[in-house]
N, C-alpha and C. Protein backbone atom coordinates (compact mmCIF):
# COMPACT_ATOMS: atom_id res chain seq x y z
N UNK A 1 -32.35 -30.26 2.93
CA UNK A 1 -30.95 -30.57 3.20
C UNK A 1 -30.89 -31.49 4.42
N UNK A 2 -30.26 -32.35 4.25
CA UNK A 2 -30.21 -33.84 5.57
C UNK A 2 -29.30 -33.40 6.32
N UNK A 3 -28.76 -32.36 5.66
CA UNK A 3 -27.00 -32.62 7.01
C UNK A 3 -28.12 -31.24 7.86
N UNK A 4 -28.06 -29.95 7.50
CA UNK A 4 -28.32 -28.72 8.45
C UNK A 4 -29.62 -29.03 8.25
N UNK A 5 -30.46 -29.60 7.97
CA UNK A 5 -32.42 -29.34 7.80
C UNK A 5 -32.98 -28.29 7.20
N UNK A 6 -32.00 -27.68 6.74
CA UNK A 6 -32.70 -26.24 5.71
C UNK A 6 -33.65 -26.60 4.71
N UNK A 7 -34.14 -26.20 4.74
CA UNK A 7 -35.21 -26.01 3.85
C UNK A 7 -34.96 -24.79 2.43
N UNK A 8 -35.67 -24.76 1.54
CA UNK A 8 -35.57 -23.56 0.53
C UNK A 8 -35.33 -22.45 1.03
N UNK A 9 -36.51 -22.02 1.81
CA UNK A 9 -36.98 -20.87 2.33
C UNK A 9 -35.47 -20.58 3.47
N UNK A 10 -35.02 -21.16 4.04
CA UNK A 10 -34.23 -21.26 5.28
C UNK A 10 -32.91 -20.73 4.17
N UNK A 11 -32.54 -20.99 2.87
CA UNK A 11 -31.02 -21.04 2.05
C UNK A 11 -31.53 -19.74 1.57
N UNK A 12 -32.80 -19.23 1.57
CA UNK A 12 -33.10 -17.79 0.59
C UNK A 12 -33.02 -16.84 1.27
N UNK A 13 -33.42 -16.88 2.81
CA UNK A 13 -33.36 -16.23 3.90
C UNK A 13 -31.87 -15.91 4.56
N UNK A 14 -31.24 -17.13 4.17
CA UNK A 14 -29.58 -16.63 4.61
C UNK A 14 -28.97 -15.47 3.15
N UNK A 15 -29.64 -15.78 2.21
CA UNK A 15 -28.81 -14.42 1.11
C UNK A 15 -29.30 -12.92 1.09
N UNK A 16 -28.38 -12.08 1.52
CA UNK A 16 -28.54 -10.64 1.97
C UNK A 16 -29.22 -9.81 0.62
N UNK A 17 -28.93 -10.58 -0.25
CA UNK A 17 -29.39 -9.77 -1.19
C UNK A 17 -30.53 -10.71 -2.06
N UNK A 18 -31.57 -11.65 -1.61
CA UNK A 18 -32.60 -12.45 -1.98
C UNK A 18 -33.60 -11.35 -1.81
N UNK A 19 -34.70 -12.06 -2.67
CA UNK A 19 -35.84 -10.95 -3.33
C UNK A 19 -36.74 -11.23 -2.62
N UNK A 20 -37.62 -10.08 -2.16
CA UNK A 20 -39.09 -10.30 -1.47
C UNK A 20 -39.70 -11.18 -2.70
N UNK A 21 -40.05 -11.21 -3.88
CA UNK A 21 -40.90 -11.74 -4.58
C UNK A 21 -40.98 -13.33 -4.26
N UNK A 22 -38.99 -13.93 -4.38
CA UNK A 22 -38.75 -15.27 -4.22
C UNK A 22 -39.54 -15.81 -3.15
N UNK A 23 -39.37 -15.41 -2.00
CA UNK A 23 -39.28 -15.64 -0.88
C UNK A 23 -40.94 -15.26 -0.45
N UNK A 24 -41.99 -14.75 -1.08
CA UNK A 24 -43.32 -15.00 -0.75
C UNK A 24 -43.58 -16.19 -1.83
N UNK A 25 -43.18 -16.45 -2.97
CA UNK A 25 -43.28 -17.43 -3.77
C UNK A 25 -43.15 -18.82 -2.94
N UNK A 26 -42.23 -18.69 -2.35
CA UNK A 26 -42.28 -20.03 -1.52
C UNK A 26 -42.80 -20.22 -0.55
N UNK A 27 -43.16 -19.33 0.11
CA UNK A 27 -44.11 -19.04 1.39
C UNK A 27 -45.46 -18.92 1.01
N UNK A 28 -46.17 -18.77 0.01
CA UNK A 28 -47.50 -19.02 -0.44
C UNK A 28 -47.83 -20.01 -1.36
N UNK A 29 -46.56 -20.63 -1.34
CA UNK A 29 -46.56 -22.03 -1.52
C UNK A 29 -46.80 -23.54 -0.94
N UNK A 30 -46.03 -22.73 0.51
CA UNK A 30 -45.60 -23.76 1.03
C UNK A 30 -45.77 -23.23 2.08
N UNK A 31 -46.46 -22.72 3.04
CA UNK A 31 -46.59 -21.80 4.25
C UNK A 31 -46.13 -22.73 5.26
N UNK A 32 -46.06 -24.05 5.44
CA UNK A 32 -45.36 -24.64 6.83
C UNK A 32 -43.74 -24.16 6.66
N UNK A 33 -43.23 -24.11 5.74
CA UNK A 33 -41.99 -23.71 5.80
C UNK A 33 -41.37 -22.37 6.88
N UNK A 34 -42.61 -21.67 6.88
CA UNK A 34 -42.35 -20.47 7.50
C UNK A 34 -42.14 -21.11 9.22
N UNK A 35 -42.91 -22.22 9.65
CA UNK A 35 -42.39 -22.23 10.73
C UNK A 35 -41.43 -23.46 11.00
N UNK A 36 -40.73 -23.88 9.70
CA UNK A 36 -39.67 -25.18 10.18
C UNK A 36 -38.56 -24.75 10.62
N UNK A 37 -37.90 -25.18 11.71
CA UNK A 37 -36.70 -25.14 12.17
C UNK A 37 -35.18 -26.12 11.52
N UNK A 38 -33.81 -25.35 11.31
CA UNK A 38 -33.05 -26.32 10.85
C UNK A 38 -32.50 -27.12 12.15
N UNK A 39 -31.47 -27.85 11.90
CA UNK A 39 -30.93 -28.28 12.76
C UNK A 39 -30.41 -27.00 13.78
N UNK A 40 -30.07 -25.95 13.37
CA UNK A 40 -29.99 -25.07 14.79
C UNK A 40 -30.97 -24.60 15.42
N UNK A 41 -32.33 -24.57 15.07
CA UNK A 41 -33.62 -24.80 15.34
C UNK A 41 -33.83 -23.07 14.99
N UNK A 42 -33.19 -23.11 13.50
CA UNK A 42 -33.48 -21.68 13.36
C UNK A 42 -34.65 -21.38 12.02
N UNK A 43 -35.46 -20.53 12.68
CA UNK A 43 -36.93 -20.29 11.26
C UNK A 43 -36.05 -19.23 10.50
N UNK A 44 -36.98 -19.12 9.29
CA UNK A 44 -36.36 -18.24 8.00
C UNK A 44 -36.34 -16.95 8.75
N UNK A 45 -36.93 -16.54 10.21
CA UNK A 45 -36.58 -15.42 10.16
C UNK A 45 -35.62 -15.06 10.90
N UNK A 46 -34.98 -16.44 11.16
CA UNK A 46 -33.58 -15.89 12.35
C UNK A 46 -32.55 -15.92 10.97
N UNK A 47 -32.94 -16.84 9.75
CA UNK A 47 -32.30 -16.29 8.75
C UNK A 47 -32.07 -15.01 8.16
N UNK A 48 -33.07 -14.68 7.91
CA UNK A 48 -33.58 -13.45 7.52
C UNK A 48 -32.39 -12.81 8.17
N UNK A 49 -32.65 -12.27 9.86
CA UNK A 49 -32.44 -11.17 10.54
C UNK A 49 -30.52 -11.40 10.62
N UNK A 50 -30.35 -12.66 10.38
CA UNK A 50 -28.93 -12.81 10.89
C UNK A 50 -27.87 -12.66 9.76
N UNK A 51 -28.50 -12.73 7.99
CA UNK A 51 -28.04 -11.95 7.20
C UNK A 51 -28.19 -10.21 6.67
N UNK A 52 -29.20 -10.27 7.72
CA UNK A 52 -28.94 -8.36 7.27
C UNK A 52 -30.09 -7.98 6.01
N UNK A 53 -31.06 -9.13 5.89
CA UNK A 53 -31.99 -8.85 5.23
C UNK A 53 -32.57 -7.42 5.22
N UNK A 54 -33.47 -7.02 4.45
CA UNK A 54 -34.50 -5.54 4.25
C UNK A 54 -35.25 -5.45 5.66
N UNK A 55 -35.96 -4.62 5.93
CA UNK A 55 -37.07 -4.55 6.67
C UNK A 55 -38.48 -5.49 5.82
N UNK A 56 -38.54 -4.90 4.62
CA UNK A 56 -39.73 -5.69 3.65
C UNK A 56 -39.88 -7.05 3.75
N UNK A 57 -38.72 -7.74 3.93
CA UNK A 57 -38.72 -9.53 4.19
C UNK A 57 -38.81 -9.40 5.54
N UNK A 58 -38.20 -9.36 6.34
CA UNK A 58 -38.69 -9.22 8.09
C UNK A 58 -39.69 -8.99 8.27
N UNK A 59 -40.61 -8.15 7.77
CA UNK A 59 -41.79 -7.47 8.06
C UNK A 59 -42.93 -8.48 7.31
N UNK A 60 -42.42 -9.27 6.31
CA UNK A 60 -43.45 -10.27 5.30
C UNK A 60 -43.38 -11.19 6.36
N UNK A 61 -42.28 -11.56 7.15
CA UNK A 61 -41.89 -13.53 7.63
C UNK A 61 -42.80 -13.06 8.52
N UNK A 62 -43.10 -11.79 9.46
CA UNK A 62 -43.54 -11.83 10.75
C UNK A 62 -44.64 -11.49 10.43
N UNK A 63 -45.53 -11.10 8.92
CA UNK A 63 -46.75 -11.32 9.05
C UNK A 63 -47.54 -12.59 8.87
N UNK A 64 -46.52 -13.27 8.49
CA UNK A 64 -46.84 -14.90 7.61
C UNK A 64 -47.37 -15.63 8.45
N UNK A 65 -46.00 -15.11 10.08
CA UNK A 65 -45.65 -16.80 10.86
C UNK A 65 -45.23 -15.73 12.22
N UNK A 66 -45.85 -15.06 12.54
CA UNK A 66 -46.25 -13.86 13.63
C UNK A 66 -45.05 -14.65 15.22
N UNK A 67 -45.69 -16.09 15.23
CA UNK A 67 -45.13 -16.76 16.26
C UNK A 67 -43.35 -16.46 16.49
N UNK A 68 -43.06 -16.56 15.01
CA UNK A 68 -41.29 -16.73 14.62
C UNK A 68 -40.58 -16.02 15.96
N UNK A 69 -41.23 -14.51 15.73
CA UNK A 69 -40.54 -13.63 16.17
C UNK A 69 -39.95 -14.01 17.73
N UNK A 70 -40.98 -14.61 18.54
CA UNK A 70 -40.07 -15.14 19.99
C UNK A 70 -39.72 -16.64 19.80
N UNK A 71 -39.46 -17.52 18.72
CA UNK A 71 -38.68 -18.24 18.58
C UNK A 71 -37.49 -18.61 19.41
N UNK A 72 -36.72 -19.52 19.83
CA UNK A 72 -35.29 -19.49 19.90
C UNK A 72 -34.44 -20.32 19.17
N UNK A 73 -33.44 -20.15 18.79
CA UNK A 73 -32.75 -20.98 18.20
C UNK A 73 -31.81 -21.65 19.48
N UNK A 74 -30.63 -22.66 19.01
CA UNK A 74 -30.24 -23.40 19.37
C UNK A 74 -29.65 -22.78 21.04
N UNK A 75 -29.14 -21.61 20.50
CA UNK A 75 -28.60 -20.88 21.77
C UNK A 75 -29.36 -19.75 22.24
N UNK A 76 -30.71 -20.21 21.96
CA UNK A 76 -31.51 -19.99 22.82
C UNK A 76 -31.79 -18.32 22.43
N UNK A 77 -31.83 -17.89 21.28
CA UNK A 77 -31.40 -16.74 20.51
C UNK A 77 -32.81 -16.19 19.33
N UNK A 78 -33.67 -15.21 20.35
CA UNK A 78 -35.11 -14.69 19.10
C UNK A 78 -34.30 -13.98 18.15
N UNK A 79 -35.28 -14.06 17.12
CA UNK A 79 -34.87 -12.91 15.96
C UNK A 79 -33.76 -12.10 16.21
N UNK A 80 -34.09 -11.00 17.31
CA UNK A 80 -33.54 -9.86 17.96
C UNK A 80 -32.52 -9.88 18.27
N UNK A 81 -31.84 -11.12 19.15
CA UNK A 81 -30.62 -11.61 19.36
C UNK A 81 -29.89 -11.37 18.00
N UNK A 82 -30.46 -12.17 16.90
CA UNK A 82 -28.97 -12.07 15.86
C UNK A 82 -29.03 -10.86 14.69
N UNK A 83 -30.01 -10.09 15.19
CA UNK A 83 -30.57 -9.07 13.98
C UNK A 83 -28.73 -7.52 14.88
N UNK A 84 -29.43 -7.50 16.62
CA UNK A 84 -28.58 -6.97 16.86
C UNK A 84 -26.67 -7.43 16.96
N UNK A 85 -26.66 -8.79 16.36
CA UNK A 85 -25.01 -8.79 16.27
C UNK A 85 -24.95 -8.43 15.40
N UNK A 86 -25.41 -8.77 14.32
CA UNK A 86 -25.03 -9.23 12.58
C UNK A 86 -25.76 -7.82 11.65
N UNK A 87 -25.29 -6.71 12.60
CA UNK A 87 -25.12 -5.08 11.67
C UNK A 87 -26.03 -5.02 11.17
N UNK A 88 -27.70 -5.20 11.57
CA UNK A 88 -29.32 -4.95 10.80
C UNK A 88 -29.40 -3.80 10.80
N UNK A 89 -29.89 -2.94 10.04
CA UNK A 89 -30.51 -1.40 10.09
C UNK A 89 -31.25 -1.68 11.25
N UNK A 90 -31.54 -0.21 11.62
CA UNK A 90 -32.42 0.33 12.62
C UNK A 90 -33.54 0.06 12.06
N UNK A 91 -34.19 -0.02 11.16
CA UNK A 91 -35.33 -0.05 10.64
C UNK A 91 -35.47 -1.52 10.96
N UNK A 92 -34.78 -2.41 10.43
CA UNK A 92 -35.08 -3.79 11.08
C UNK A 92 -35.50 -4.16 12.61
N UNK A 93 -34.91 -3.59 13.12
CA UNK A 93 -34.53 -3.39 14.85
C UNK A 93 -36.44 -2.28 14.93
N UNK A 94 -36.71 -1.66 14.26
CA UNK A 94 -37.91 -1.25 14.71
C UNK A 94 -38.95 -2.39 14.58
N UNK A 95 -39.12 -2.81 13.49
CA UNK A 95 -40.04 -3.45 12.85
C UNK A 95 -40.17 -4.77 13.92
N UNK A 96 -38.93 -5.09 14.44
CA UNK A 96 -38.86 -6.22 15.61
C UNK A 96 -39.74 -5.76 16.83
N UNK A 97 -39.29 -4.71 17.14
CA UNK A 97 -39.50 -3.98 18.31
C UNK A 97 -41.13 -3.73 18.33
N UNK A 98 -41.66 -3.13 17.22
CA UNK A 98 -43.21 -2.80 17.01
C UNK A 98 -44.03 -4.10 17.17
N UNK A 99 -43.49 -4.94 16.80
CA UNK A 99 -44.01 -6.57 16.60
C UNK A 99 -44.20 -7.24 18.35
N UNK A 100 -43.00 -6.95 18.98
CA UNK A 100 -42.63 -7.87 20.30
C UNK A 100 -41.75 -6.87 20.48
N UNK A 101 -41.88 -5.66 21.63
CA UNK A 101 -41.71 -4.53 22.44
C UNK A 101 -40.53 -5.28 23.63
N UNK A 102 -41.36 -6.26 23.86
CA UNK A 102 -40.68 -7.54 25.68
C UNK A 102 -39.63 -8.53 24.91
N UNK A 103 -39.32 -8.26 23.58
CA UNK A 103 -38.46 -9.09 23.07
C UNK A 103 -37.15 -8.39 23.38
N UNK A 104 -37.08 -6.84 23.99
CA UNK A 104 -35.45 -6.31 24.20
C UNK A 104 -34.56 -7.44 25.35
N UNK A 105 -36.22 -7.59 25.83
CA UNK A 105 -35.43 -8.74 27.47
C UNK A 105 -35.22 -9.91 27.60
N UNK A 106 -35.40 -10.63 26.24
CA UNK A 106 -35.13 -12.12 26.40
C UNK A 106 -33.85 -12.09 26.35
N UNK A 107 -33.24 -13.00 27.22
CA UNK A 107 -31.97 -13.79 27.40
C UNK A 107 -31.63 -14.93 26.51
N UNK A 108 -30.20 -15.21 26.07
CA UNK A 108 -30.07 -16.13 25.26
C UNK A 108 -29.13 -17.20 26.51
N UNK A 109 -28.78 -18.01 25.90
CA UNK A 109 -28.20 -19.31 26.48
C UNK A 109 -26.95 -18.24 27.84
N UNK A 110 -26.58 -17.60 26.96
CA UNK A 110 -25.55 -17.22 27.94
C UNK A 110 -26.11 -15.55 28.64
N UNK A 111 -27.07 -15.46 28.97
CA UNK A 111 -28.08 -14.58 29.64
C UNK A 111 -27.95 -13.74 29.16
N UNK A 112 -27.87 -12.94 27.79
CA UNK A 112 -27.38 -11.87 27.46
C UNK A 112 -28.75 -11.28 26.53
N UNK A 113 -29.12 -10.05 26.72
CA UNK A 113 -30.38 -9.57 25.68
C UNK A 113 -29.93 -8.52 24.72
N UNK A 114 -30.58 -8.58 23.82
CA UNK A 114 -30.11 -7.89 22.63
C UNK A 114 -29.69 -6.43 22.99
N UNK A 115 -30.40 -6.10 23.82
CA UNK A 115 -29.49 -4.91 24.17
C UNK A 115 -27.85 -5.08 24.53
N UNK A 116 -27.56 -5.75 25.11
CA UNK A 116 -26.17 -6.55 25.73
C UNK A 116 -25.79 -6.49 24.48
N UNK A 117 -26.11 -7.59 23.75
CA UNK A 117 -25.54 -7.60 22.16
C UNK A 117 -25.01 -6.67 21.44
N UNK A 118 -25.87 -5.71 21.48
CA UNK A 118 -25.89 -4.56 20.40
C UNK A 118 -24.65 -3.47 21.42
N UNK A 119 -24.27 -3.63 22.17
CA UNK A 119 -23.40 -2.60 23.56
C UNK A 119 -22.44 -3.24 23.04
N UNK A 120 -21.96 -4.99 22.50
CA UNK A 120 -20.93 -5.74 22.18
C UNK A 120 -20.44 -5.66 20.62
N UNK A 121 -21.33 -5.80 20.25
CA UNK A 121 -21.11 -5.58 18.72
C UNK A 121 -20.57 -3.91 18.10
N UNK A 122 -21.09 -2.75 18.87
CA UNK A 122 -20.63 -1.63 18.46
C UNK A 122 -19.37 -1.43 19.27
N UNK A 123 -19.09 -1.94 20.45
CA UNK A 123 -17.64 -1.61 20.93
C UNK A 123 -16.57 -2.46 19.85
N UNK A 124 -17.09 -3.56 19.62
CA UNK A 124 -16.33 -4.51 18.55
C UNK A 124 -16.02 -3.97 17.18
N UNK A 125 -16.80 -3.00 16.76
CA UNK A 125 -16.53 -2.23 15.56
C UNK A 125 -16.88 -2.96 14.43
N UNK A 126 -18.36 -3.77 14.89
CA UNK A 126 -18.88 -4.51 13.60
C UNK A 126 -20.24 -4.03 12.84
N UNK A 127 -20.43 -3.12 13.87
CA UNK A 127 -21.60 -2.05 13.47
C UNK A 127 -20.76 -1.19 12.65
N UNK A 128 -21.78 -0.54 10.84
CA UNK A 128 -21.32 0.43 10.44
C UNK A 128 -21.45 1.75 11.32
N UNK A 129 -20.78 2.58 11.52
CA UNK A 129 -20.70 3.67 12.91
C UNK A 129 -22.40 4.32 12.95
N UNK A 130 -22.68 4.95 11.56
CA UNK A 130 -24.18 5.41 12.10
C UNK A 130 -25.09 4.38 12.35
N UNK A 131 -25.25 3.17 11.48
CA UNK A 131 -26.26 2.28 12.19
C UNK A 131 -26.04 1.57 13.56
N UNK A 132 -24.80 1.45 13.53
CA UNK A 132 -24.82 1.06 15.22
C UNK A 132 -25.26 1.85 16.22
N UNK A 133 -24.88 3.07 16.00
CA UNK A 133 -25.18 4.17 17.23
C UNK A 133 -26.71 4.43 17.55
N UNK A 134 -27.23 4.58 15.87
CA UNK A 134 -28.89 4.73 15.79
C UNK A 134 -29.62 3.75 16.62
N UNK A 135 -28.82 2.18 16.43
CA UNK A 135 -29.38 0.96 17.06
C UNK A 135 -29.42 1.11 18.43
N UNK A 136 -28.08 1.56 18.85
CA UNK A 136 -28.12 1.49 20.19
C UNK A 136 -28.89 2.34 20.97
N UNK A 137 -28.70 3.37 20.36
CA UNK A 137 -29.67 4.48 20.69
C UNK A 137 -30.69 4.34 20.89
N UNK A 138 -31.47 3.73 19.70
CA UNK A 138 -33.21 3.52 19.98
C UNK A 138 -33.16 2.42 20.87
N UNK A 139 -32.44 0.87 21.13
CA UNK A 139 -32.63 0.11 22.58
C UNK A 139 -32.34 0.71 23.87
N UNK A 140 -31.30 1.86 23.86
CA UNK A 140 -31.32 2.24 25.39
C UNK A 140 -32.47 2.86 25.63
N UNK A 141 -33.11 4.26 24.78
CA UNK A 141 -33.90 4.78 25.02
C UNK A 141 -35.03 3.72 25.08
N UNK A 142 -35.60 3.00 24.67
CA UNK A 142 -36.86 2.26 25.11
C UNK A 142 -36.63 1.53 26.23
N UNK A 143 -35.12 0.94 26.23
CA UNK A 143 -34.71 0.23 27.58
C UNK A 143 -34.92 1.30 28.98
N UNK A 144 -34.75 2.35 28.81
CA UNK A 144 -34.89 3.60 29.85
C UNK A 144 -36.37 3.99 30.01
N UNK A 145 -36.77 3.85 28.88
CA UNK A 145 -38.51 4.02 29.20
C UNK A 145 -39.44 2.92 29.88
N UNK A 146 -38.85 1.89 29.58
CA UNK A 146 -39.50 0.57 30.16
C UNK A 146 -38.88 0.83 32.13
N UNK A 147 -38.05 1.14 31.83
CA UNK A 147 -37.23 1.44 33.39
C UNK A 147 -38.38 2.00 34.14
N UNK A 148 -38.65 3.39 33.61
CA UNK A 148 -39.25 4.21 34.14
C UNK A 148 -40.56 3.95 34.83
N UNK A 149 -41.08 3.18 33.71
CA UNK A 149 -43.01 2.13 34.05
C UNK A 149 -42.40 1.52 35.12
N UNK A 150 -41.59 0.14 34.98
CA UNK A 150 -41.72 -0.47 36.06
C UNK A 150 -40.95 -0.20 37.11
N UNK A 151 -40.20 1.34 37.31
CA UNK A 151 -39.86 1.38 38.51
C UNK A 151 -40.08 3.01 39.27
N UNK A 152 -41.22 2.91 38.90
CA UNK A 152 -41.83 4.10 39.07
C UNK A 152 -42.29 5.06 40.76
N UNK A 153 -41.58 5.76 40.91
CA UNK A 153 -42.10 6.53 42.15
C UNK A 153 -43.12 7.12 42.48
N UNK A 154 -44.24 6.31 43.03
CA UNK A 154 -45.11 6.95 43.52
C UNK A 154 -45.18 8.39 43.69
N UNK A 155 -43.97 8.74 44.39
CA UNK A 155 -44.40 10.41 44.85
C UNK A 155 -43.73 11.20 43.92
N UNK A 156 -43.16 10.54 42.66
CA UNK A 156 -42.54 11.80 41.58
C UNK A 156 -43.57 12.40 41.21
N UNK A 157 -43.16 13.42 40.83
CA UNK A 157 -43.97 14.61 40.54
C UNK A 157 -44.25 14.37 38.65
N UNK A 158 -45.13 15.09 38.41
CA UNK A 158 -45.03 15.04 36.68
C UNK A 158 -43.84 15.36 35.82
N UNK A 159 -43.70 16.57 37.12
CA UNK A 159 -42.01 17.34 36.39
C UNK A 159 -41.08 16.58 36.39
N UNK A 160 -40.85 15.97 36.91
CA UNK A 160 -39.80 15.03 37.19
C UNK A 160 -39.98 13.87 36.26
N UNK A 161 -41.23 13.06 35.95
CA UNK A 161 -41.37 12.18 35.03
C UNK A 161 -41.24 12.63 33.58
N UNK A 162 -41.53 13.84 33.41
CA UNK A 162 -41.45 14.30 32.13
C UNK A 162 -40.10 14.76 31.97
N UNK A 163 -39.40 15.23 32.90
CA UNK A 163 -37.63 15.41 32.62
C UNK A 163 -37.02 13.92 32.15
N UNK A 164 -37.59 13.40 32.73
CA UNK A 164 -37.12 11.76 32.51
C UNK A 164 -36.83 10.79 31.10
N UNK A 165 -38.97 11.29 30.90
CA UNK A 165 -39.16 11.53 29.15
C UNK A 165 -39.06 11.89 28.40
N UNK A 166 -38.11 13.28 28.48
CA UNK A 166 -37.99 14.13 27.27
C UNK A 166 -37.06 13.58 26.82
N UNK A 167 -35.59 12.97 26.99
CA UNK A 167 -34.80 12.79 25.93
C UNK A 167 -35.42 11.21 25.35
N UNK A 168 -36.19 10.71 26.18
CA UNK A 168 -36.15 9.20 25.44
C UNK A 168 -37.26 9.35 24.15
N UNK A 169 -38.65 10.83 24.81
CA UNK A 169 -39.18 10.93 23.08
C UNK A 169 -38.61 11.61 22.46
N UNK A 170 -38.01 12.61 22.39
CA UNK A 170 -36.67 12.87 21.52
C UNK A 170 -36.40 12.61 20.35
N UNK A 171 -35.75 11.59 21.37
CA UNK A 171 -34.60 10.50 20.50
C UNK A 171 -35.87 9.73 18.97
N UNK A 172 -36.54 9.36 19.88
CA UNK A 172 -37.87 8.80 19.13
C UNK A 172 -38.28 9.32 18.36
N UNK A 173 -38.26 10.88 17.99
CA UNK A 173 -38.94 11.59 17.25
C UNK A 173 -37.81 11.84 15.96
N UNK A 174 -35.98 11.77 16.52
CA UNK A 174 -35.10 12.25 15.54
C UNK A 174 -34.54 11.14 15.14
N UNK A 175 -35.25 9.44 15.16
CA UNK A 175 -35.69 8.69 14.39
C UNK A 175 -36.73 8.10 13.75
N UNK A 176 -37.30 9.28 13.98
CA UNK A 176 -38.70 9.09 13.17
C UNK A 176 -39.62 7.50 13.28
N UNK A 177 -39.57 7.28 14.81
CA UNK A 177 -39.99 5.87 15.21
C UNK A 177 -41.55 6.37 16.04
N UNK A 178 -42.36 5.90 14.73
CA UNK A 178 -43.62 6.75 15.56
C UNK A 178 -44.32 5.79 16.32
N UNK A 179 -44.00 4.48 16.73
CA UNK A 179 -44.54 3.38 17.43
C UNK A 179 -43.88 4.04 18.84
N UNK A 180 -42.53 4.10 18.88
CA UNK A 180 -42.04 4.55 19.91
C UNK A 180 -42.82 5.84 20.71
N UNK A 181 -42.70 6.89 19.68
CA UNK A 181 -43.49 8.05 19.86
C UNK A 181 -44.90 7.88 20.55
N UNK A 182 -45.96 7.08 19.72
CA UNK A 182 -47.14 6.57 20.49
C UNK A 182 -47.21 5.90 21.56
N UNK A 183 -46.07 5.23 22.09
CA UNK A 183 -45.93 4.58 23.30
C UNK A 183 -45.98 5.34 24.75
N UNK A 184 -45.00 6.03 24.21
CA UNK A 184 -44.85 7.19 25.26
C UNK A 184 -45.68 8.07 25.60
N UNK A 185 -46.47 9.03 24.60
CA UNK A 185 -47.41 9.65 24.61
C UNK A 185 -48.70 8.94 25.02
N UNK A 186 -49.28 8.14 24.73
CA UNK A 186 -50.41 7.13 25.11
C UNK A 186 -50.39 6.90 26.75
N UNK A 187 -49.32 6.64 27.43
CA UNK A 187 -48.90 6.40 28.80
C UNK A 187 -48.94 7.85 29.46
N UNK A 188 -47.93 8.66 28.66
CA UNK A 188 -47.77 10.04 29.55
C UNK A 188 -48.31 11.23 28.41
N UNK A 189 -49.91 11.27 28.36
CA UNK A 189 -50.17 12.45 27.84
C UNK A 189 -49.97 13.70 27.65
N UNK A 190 -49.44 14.00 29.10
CA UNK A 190 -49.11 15.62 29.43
C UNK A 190 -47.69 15.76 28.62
N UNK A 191 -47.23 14.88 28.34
CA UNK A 191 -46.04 14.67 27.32
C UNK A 191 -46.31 15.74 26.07
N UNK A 192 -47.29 15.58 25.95
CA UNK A 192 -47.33 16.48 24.16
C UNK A 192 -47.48 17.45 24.24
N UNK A 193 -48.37 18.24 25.76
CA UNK A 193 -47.79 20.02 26.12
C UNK A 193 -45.93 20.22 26.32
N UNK A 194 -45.61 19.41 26.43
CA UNK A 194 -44.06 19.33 26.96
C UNK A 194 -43.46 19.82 25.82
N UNK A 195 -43.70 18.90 25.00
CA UNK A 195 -42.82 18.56 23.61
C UNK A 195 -43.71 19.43 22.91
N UNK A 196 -44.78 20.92 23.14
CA UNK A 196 -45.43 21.50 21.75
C UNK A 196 -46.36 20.38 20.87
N UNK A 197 -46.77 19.18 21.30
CA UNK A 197 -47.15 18.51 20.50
C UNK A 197 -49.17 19.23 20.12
N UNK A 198 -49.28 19.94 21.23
CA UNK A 198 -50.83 20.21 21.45
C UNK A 198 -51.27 21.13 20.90
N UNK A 199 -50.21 21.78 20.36
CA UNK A 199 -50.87 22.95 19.31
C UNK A 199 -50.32 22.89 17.84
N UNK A 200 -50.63 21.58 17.40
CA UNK A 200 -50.86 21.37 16.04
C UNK A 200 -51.82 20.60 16.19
C-alpha cells in the first residue's frame, strides 16, 4: 500500500479475528515482512497487539521477529503500549511480559508506560471489567516487585521482605502466571516456606 506502507502481513495483523495459519503463511513466505514498518513505523506486531489479536499470533510474531517486541512506533509506542489501551487479554499482556519483563517501563512520546496506560484505559471504561482489572493487577504487582529489587533496604529483615512478597506472589499464583511465580521465587527462595511451596 503507497499511501500507509502496509504490507499484507501489516492488513492481516490489524483483523481481530485473522487466522494463525494465514498469517504464518505469509511469514514463511516472506519473513522480511515480519520486520517492515508502515508509515506509522508500526511492525505486524503493534498490529497484532493493537487489534486485540490471540496470544497464539503474538506469541508466533515474537518468535519469528523476537526484535519487534521493543520496537516503537511513530509515538514512540512498543507492542505493550497499544496491547494495554486497546482491551488485550491478560494472557497477551503475559506473553509480552515473559518475552521483555523492562518493557512495563518504556515511555512513549508523551512519557507514559503501559502501566500508565492500562490505570487510563480502565478508569475510561474501555477495559471489559474482568480483563482490565486482571491486567492491571498483574502490571502493578510486577511493577511492585521490580520496586522492591531496586529499592531495596539493606537492613530489612526477611520478614519484612517476604510481607512485601506475599501479595505480589499471590496475585501471581491466582493468575496462574508461572513466569511471574518463577521470578519471584528464583530471587527470594525462602518465599516457598512462606507460601507452603516446600512441602510438595
Amino acid at each position: 500500500d503507497h499511501f500507509t506502507g502496509s504490507t499484507p502481513l501489516h492488513y492481516l495483523c490489524n483483523k481481530p479475528n485473522a487466522s494463525l495459519k494465514n498469517i504464518q503463511l505469509i511469514a514463511e513466505n516472506c519473513p522480511s515482512a515480519l520486520r517492515m514498518k508502515n508509515r506509522y513505523w508500526k511492525t505486524p506486531l503493534h498490529c497484532a497487539c493493537e487489534s486485540g489479536a490471540p496470544k497464539e499470533i503474538v506469541q508466533y510474531l515474537i518468535t519469528m521477529y523476537p526484535q519487534a517486541i521493543v520496537e516503537k512506533d511513530f509515538s514512540w509506542e512498543i507492542p505493550l503500549h497499544l496491547a494495554c489501551e486497546n482491551n488485550a487479554s491478560v494472557e497477551v499482556i503475559k506473553v509480552l511480559l515473559e518475552n521483555c519483563p523492562e518493557s512495563l517501563y518504556k515511555e512513549n512520546r508523551s512519557k507514559e508506560t503501559p502501566l500508565m496506560l492500562a490505570k487510563n484505559e480502565l478508569h475510561n471504561d474501555k477495559f471489559a471489567p474482568l480483563s482490565g482489572d486482571d491486567v492491571l493487577s498483574l502490571l502493578k504487582s510486577l511493577d511492585s516487585y521490580h520496586d522492591i529489587i531496586h529499592h531495596q533496604n539493606k537492613t530489612s529483615s526477611t520478614g519484612e521482605e517476604n510481607a512485601l512478597l506475599m501479595p505480589i506472589l499471590r496475585n501471581f499464583c491466582e493468575q496462574a502466571w508461572l513466569c511471574g511465580i518463577f521470578l519471584v521465587l528464583d530471587k527470594y527462595p525462602s518465599m516457598m516456606h512462606q507460601f507452603g511451596l516446600d512441602d510438595k
